[in-house]
Protein backbone atom coordinates (compact mmCIF):
# COMPACT_ATOMS: atom_id res chain seq x y z
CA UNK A 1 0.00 0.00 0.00
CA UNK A 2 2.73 2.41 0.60
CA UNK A 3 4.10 1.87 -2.64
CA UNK A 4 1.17 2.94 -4.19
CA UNK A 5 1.33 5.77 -2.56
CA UNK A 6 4.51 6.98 -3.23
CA UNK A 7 3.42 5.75 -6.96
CA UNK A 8 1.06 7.71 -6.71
CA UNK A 9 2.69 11.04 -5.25
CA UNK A 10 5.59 10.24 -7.74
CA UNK A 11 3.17 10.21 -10.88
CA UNK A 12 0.95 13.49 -9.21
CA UNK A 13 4.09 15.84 -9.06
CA UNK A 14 5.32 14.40 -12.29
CA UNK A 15 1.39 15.80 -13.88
CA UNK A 16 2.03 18.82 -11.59
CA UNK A 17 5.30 19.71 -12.84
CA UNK A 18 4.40 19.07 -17.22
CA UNK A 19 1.49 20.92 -16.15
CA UNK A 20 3.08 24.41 -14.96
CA UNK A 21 6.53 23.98 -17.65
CA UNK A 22 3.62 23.96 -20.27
CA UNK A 23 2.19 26.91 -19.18
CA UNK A 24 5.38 28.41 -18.17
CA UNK A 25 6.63 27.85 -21.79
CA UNK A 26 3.49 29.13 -23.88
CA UNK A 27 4.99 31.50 -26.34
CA UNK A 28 2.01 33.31 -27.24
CA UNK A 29 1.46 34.90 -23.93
CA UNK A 30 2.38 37.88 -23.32
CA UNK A 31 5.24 38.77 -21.17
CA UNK A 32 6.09 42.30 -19.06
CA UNK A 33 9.85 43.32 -20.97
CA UNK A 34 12.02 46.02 -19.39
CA UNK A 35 12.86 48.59 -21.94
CA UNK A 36 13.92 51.39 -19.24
CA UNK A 37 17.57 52.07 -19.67
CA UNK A 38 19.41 55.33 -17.78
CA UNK A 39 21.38 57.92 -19.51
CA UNK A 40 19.12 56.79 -22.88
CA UNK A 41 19.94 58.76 -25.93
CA UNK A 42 18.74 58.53 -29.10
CA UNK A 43 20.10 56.76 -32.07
CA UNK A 44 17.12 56.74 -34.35
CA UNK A 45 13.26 56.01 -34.39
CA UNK A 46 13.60 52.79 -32.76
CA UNK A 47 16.93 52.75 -31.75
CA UNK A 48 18.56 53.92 -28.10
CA UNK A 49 21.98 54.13 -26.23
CA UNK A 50 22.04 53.71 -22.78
CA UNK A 51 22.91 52.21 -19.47
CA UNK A 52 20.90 49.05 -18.43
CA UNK A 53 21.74 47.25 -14.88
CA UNK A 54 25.31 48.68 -15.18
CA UNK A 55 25.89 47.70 -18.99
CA UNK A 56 26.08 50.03 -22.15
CA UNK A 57 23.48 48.64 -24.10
CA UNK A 58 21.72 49.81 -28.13
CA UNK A 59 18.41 48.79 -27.71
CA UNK A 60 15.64 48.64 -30.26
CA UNK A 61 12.34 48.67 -29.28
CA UNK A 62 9.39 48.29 -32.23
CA UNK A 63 5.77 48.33 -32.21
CA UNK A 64 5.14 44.67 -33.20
CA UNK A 65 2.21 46.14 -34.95
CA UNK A 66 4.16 48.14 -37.27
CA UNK A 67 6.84 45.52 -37.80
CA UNK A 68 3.91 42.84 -38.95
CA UNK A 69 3.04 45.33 -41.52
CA UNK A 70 5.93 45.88 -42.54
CA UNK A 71 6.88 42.10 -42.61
CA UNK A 72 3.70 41.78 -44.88
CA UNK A 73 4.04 44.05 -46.97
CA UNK A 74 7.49 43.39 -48.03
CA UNK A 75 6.02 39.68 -48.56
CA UNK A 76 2.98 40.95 -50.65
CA UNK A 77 5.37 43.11 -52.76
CA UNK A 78 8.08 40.33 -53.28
CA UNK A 79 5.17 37.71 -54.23
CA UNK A 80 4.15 40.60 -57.00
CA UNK A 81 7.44 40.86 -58.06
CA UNK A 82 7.71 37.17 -58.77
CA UNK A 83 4.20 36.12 -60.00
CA UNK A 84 2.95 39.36 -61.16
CA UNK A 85 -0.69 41.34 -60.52
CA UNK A 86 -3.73 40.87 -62.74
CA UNK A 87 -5.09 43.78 -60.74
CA UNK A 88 -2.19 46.09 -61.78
CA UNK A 89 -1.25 44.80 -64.80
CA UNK A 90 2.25 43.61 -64.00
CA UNK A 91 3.91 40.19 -65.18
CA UNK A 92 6.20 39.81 -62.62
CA UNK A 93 9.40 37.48 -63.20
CA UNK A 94 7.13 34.54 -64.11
CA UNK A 95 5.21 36.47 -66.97
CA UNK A 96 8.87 37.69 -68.18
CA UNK A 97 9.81 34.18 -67.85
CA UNK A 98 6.85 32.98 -70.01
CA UNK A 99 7.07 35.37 -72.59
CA UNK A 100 10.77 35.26 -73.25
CA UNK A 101 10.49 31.44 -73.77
CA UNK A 102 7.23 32.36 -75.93
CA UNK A 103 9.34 34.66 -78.13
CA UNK A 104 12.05 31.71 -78.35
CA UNK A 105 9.67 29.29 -79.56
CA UNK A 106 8.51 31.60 -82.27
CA UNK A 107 9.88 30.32 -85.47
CA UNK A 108 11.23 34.26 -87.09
CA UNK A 109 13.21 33.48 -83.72
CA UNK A 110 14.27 30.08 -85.15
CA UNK A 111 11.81 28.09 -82.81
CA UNK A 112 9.50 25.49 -83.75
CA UNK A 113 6.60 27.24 -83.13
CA UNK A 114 5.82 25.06 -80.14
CA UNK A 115 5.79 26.62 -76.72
CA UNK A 116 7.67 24.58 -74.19
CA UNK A 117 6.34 25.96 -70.83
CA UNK A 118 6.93 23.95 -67.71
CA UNK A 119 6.74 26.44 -65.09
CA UNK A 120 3.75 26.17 -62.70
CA UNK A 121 2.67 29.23 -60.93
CA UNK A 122 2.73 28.47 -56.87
CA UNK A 123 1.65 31.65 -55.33
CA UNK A 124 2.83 30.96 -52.04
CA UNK A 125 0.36 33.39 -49.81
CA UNK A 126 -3.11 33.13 -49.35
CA UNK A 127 -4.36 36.08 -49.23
CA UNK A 128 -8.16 35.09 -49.15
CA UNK A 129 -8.62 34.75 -45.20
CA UNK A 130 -11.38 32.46 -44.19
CA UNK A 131 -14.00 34.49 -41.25
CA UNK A 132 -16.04 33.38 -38.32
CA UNK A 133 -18.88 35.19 -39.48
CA UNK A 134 -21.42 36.51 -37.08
CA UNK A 135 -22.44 39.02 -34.38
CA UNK A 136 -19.38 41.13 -32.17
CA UNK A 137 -20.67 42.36 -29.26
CA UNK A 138 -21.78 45.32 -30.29
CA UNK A 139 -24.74 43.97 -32.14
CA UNK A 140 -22.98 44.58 -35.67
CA UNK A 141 -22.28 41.81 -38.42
CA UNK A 142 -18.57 41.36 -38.50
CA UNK A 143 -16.16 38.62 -39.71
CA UNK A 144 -13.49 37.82 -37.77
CA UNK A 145 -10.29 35.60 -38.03
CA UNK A 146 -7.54 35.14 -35.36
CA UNK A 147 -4.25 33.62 -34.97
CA UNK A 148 -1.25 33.73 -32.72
CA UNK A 149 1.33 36.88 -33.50
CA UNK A 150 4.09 34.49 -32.91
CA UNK A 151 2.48 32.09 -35.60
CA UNK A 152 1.46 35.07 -38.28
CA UNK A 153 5.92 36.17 -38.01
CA UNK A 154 6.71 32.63 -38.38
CA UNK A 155 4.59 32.01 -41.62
CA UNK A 156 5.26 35.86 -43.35
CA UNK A 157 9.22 34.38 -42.75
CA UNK A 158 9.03 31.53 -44.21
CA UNK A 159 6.85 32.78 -47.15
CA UNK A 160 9.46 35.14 -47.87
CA UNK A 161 12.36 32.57 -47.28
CA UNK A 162 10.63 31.00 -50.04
CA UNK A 163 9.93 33.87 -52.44
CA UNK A 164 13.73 34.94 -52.06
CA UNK A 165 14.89 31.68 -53.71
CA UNK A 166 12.25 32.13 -56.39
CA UNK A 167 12.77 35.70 -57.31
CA UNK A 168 16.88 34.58 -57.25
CA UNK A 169 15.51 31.18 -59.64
CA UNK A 170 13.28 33.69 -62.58
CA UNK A 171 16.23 35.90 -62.63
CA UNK A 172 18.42 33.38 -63.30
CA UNK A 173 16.40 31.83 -66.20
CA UNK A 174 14.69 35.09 -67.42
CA UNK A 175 18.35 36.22 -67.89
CA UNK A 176 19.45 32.86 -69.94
CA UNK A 177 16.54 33.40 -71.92
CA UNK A 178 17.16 36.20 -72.83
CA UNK A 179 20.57 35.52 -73.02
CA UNK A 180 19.37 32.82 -75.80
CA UNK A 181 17.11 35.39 -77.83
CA UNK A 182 20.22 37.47 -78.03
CA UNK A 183 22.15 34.63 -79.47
CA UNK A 184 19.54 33.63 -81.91
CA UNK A 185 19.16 37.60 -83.22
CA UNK A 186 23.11 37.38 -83.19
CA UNK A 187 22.78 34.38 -85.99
């Protein structure tokens, strides 16, 4: 009997202890940060020199707000730049891909005629965002849809990991393309 209740003790602190590291460890709360710093001057808009428990320190300090837009943004802008807009007209890297090989194919550029397109368009946002639709507490007709800040960074990052090595990829082949037109004219 007194096994099974030191078992039992063992297996309760063991539950305890997962219990509060799990909600010690929850990155999407949000924690108090110290920013004060003595003898702060300024370096720029988000930038400071000063003295923080003894140590000369540059701190920056952002408004995660901002820095989300931004982070979007430069996301948005780079997928453009690869894949082009409809709305605005603009072919991006992929249309200058597509009609560079289209003006190879084209037999007064000695092609066959045939266009030899491989290249699938993978937009690699989603920018259609699926709402809880319904009634806010204000009695109005919203649509809503959340997610953890943390989580939002990590996916803008890695979309524009990913856009980086495509925009690097259609330069690369727009420029042997063209590259290849230029020999062809050359003939």
């Amino acid at each position: 009997m007194k096994l099974i209740q030191v078992i039992s003790y063992a297996v309760l602190m063991f539950v305890i202890e997962i219990t509060l590291t799990s909600c010690a460890s929850n990155p999407n709360k949000a924690k108090e940060i110290e920013t004060k710093m003595d003898q702060s001057q300024q370096i720029s808009g988000d930038t400071a020199l000063g003295v923080k428990d003894g140590n000369m320190v540059v701190q920056r300090k952002v408004m995660m707000n901002e820095e989300l837009r931004k982070l979007q943004y430069e996301v948005y802008e780079m997928e453009d730049r690869v894949y082009g807009n409809r709305k605005y007209g603009s072919l991006g890297l992929y249309g200058v891909l597509r009609d560079c090989r289209m003006q190879l194919s084209d037999i007064k550029n000695g092609g066959d005629g045939k266009l030899k397109w491989t290249e699938p368009i993978d937009r690699v946002t989603d920018k259609e965002d699926e709402f809880k639709i319904g009634i806010d507490e204000e009695n109005k007709l919203v649509g809503v849809t959340e997610e953890f800040l943390l989580d939002r960074i990590k996916r803008f990052k890695s979309y524009k990991s990913v856009l980086v090595k495509r925009e690097d990829e259609y330069e690369e082949k727009v420029a042997i393309c063209k590259a290849d037109l230029r020999a062809r004219a050359a003939k």
